[in-house]
Protein backbone atom coordinates (compact mmCIF):
# COMPACT_ATOMS: atom_id res chain seq x y z
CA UNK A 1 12.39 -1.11 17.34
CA UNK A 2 9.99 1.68 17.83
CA UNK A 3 6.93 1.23 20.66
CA UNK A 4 4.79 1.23 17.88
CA UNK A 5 6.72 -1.84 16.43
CA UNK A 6 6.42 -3.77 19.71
CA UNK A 7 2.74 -3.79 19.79
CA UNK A 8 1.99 -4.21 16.09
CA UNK A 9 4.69 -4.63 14.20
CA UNK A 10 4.53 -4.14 10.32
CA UNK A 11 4.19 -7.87 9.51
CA UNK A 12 1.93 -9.99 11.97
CA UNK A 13 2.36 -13.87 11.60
CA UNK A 14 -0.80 -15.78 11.57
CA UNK A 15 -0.14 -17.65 14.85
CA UNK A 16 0.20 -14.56 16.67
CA UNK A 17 -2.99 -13.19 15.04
CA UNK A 18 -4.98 -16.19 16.31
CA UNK A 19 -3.27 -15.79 19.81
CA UNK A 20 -5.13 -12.23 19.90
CA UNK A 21 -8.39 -12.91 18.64
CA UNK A 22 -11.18 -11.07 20.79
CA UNK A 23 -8.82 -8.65 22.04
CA UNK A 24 -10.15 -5.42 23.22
CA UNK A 25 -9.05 -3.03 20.41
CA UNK A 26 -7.83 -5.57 17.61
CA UNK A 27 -9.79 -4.95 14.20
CA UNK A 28 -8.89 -7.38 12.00
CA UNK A 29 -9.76 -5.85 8.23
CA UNK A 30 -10.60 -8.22 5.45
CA UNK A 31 -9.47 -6.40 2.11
CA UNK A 32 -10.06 -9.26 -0.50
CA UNK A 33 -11.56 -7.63 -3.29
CA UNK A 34 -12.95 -7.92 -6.80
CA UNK A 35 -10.26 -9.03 -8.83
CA UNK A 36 -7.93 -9.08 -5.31
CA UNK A 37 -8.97 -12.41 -3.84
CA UNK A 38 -13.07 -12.30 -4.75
CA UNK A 39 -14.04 -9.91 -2.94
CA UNK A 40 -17.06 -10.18 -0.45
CA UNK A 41 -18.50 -13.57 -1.81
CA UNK A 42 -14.82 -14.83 -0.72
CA UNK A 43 -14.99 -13.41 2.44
CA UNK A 44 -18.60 -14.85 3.44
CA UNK A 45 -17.50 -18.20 2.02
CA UNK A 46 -14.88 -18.23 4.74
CA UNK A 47 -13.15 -15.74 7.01
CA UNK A 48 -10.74 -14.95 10.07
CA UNK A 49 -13.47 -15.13 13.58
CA UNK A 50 -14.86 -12.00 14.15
CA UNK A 51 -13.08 -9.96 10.84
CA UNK A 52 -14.72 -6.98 9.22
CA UNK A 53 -14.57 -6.74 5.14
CA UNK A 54 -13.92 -3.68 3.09
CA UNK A 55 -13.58 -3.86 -1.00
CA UNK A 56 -11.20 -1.60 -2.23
CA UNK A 57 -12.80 -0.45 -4.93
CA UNK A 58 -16.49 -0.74 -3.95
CA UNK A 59 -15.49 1.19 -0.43
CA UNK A 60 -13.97 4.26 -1.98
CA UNK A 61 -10.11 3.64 -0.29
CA UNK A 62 -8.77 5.78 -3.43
CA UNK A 63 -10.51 9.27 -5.16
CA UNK A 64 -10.12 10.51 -8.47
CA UNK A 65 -9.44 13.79 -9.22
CA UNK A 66 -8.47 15.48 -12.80
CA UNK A 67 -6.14 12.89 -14.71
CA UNK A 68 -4.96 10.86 -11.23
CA UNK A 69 -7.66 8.31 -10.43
CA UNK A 70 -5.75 7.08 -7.40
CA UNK A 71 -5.52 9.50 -4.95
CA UNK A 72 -5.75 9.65 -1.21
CA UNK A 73 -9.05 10.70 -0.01
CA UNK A 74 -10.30 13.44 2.06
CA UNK A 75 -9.89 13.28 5.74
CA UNK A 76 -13.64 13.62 5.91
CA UNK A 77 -14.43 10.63 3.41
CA UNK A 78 -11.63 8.72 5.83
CA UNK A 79 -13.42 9.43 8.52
CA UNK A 80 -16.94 8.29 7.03
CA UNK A 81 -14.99 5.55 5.94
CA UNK A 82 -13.10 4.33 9.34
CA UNK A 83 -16.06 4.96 11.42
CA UNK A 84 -18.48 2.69 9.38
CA UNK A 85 -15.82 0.09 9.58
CA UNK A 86 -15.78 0.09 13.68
CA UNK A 87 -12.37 1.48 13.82
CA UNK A 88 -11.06 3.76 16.61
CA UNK A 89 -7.66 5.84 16.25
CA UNK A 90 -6.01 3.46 19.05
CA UNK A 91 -7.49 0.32 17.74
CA UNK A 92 -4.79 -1.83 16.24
CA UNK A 93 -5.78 -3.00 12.85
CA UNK A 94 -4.42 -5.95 10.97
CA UNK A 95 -4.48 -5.77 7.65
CA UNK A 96 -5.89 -9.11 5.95
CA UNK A 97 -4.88 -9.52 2.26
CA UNK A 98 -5.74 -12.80 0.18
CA UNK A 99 -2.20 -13.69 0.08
CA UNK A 100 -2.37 -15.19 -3.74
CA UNK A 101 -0.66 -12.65 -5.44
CA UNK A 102 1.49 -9.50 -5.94
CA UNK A 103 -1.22 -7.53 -6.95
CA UNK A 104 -3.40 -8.06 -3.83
CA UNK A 105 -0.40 -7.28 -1.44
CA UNK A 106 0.24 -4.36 -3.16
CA UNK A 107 -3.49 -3.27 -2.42
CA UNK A 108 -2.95 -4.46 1.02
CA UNK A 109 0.09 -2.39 1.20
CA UNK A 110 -1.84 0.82 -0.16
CA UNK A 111 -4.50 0.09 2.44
CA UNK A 112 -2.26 0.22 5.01
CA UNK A 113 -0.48 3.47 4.05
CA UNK A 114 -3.87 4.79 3.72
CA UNK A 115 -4.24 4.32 7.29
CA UNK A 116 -0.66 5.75 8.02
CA UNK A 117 -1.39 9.08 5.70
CA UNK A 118 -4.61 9.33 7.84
CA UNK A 119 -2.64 9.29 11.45
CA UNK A 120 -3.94 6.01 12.50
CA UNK A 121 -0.48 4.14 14.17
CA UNK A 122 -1.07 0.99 15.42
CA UNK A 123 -0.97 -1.23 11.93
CA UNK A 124 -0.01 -4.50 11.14
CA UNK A 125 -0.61 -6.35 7.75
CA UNK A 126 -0.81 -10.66 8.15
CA UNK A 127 2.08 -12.32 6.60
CA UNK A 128 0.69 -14.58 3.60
CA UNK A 129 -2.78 -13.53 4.21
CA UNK A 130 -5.91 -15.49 4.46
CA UNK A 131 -4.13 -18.15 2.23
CA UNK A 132 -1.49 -18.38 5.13
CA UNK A 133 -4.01 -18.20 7.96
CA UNK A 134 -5.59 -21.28 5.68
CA UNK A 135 -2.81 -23.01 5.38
CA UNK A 136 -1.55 -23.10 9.04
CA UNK A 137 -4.84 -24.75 10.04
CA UNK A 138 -6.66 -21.87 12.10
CA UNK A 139 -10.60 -21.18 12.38
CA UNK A 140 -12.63 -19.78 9.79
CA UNK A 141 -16.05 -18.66 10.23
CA UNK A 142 -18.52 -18.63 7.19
CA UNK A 143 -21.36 -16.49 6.19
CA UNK A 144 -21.95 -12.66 6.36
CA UNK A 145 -20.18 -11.60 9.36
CA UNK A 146 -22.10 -8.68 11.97
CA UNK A 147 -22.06 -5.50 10.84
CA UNK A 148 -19.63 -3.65 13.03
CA UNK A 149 -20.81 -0.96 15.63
CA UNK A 150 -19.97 2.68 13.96
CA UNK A 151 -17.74 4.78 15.75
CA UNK A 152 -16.71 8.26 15.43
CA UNK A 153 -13.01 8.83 13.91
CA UNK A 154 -11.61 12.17 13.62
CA UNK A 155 -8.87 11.19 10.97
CA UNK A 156 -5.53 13.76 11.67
CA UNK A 157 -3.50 13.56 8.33
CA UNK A 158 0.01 12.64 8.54
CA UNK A 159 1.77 14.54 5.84
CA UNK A 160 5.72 12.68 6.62
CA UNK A 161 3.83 9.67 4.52
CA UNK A 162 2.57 11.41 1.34
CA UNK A 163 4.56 13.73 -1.56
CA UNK A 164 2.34 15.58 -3.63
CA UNK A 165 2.43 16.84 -6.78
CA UNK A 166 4.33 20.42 -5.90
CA UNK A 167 7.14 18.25 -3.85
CA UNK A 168 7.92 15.97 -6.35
CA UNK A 169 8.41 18.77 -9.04
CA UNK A 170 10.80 20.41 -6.36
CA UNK A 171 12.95 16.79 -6.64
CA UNK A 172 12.67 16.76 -10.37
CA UNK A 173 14.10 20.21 -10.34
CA UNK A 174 16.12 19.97 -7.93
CA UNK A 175 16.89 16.79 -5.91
CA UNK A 176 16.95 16.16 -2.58
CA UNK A 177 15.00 12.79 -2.49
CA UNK A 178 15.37 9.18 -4.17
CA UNK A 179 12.87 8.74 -7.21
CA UNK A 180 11.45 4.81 -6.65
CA UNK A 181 9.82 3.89 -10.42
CA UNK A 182 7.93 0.87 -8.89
CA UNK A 183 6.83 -0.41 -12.37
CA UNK A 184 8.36 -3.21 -14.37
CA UNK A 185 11.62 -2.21 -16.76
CA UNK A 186 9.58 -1.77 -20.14
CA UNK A 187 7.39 1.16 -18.88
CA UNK A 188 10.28 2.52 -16.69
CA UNK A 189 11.91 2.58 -20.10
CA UNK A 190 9.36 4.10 -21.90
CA UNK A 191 9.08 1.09 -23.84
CA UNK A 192 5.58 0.26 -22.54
CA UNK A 193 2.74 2.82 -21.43
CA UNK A 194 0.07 2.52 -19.12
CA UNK A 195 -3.93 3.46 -20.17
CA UNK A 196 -3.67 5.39 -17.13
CA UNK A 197 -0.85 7.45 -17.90
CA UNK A 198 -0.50 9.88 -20.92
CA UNK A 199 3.11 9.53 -22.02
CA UNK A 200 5.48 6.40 -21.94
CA UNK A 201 8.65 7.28 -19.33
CA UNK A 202 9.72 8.42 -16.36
CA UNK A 203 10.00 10.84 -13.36
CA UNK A 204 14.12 12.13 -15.15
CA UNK A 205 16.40 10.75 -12.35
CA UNK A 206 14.56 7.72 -10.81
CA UNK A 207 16.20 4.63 -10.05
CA UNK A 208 13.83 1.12 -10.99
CA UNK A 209 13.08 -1.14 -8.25
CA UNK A 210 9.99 -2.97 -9.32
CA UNK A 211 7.88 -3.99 -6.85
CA UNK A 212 6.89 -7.16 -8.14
CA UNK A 213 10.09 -8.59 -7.38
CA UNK A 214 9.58 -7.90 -3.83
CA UNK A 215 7.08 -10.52 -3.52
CA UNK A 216 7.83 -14.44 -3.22
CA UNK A 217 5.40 -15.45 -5.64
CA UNK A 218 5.64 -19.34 -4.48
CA UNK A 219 5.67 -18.14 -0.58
CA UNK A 220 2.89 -15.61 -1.52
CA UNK A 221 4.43 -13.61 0.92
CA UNK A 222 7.18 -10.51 1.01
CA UNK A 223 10.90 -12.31 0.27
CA UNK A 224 12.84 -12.31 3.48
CA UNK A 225 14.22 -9.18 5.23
CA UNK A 226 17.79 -10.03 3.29
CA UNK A 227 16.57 -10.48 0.33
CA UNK A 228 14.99 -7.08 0.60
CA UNK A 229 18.15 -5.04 1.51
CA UNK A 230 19.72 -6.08 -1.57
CA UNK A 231 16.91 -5.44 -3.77
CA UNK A 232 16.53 -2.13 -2.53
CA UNK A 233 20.01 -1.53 -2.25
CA UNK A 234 20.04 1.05 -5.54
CA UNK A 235 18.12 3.39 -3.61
CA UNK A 236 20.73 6.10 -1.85
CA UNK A 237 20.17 6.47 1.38
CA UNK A 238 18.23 9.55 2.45
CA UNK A 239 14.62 10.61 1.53
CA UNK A 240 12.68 8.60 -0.77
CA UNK A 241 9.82 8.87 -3.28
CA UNK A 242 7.96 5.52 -4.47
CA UNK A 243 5.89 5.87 -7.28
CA UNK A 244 4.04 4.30 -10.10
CA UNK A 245 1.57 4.54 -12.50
CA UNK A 246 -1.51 4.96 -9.95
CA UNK A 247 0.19 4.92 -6.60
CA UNK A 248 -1.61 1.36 -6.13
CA UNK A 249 2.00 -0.56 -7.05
CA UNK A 250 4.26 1.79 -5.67
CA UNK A 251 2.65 1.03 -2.37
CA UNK A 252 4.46 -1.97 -2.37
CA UNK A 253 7.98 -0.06 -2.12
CA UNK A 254 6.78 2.40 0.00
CA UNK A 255 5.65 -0.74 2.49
CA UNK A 256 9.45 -2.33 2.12
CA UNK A 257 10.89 0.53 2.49
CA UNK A 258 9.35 2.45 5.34
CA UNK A 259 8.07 -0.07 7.14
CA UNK A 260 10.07 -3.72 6.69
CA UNK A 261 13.27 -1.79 6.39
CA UNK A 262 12.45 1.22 8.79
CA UNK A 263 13.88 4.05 6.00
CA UNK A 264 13.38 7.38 7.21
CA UNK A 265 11.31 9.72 5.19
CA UNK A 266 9.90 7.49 2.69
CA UNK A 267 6.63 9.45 1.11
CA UNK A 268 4.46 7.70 -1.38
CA UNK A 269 3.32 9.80 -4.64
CA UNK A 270 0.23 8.70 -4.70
CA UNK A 271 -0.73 10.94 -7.93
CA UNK A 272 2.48 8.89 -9.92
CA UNK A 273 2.56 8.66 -13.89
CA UNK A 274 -0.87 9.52 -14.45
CA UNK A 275 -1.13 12.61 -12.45
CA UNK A 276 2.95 13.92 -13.73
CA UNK A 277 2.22 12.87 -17.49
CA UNK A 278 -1.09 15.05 -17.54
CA UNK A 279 0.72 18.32 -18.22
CA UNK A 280 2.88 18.17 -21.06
CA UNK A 281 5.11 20.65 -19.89
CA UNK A 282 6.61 18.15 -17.39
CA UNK A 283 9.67 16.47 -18.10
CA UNK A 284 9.63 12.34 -18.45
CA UNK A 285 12.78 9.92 -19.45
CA UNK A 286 13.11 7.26 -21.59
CA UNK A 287 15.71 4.85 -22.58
CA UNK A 288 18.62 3.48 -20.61
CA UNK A 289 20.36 6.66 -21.14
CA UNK A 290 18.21 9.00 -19.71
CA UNK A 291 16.75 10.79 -22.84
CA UNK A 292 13.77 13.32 -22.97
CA UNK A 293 11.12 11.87 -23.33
């Protein structure tokens, strides 16, 4: 276990959250959102003491650019971002997600690499979210919460987190990293396509782990650490690539796989389908075989 672990490790249970409440230097981030857990009428209807609430959509945590609408945004919109929030780069920040479903974990989980693409180190995300924090019988608070105090953060990128477009046509080409399709089997297939993405298929080579099934759906929680060795089991050891459609899903094995099962050199594509299928020119797969697609 890294120091980093010790002092906020990757999944934070509720009870030890409310132990820490009003700690110098924990921010404790709301991210239910529109169509995630309702967004900021949920939040003022009932929240962790002393929380601050960002939208994911409404608070810019993703920029579009050319065919990719998903894509991590500029250190200087981070910064805007992070310092209008009340964050400092030591604070340690505890991710809240509503904890109802696999698609709000897995914009938890892109929140939180957000944060790790942008430098910041000390990151937890709550286990179960505000349903679990519900459920084991701690505080709420209700209303609109204080606006925090700005701050000044002066985000320093972390490249080891992120593969971008040039990288991932290098492993296409060439190898030298583990392909993670994080969508379900029909669209890893080719059988199904995405709005977002311009041709059905793949990235040729990549193995399907769908993140969906890392998610207890009647725990509303990640499936235990076991559980997730075996799913992830088809990925070879070594470097790996999550990706998906957006880079919104794929978060989800890029949060298993770096951070629950402490992989080394697991970088998320954040540009995925949409951003690969934009130029014709690059290869996809289809089929159980492997064709061209």
């Amino acid at each position: 276990m890294t120091l980093d672990q010790a002092a906020a490790p990757p999944l934070l249970a509720p009870a030890d959250l409310a132990g820490r409440l009003g700690d110098r230097g924990l921010v404790v981030l709301d991210v239910r959102s529109a169509g995630y857990g309702g967004g900021r009428a949920a939040f003022d209807s009932g929240h962790i003491p002393g929380s601050v609430h960002s939208d994911y959509v409404a608070d810019g945590w993703r920029e579009a650019q050319g065919a990719a609408p998903g894509l991590l945004p500029s250190a200087e919109s981070l910064s805007e971002l992070f310092g209008r929030l009340g964050i400092r780069p030591d604070d340690h920040v505890v991710v809240v997600p509503a904890g109802m479903s696999s698609g709000d974990f897995s914009v938890a989980a892109r929140i939180f690499w957000t944060f790790r693409a942008a430098g910041h180190r000390r990151l937890s995300m709550l286990d179960g979210g505000f349903t679990a924090w519900l459920e084991g019988g701690f505080p709420i608070d209700e209303g609109a919460a204080v606006p925090p105090e700005p701050t000044t953060y002066a985000v320093t990128p972390d490249p080891s987190v992120r593969a971008l477009l040039p990288e991932v046509e290098q492993v296409v080409a060439g190898g030298g990293a583990a392909l993670v399709d994080s969508r379900g089997p029909k669209s890893f297939l080719g059988e199904e396509k995405s709005p977002q993405a311009a041709r059905a298929g793949r990235l040729p080579g990549a193995v399907n782990v769908e993140g969906l099934r890392a998610y207890d759906a009647r725990a509303n929680r990640l499936r235990p650490r076991e559980e997730l060795e075996a799913l992830f089991a088809p990925v070879p050891a070594g470097p790996a690539i999550p990706y998906c459609n957006t880079g919104q899903a794929a978060a989800t094995d890029w949060f298993v796989l770096s951070e629950v099962l402490r992989r080394p050199e697991v970088r998320l594509y954040d540009g995925s389908m949409s951003e690969w299928t934009a130029d014709p020119s690059r290869p996809v797969e289809t089929g159980p075989d492997g064709s061209p697609g």
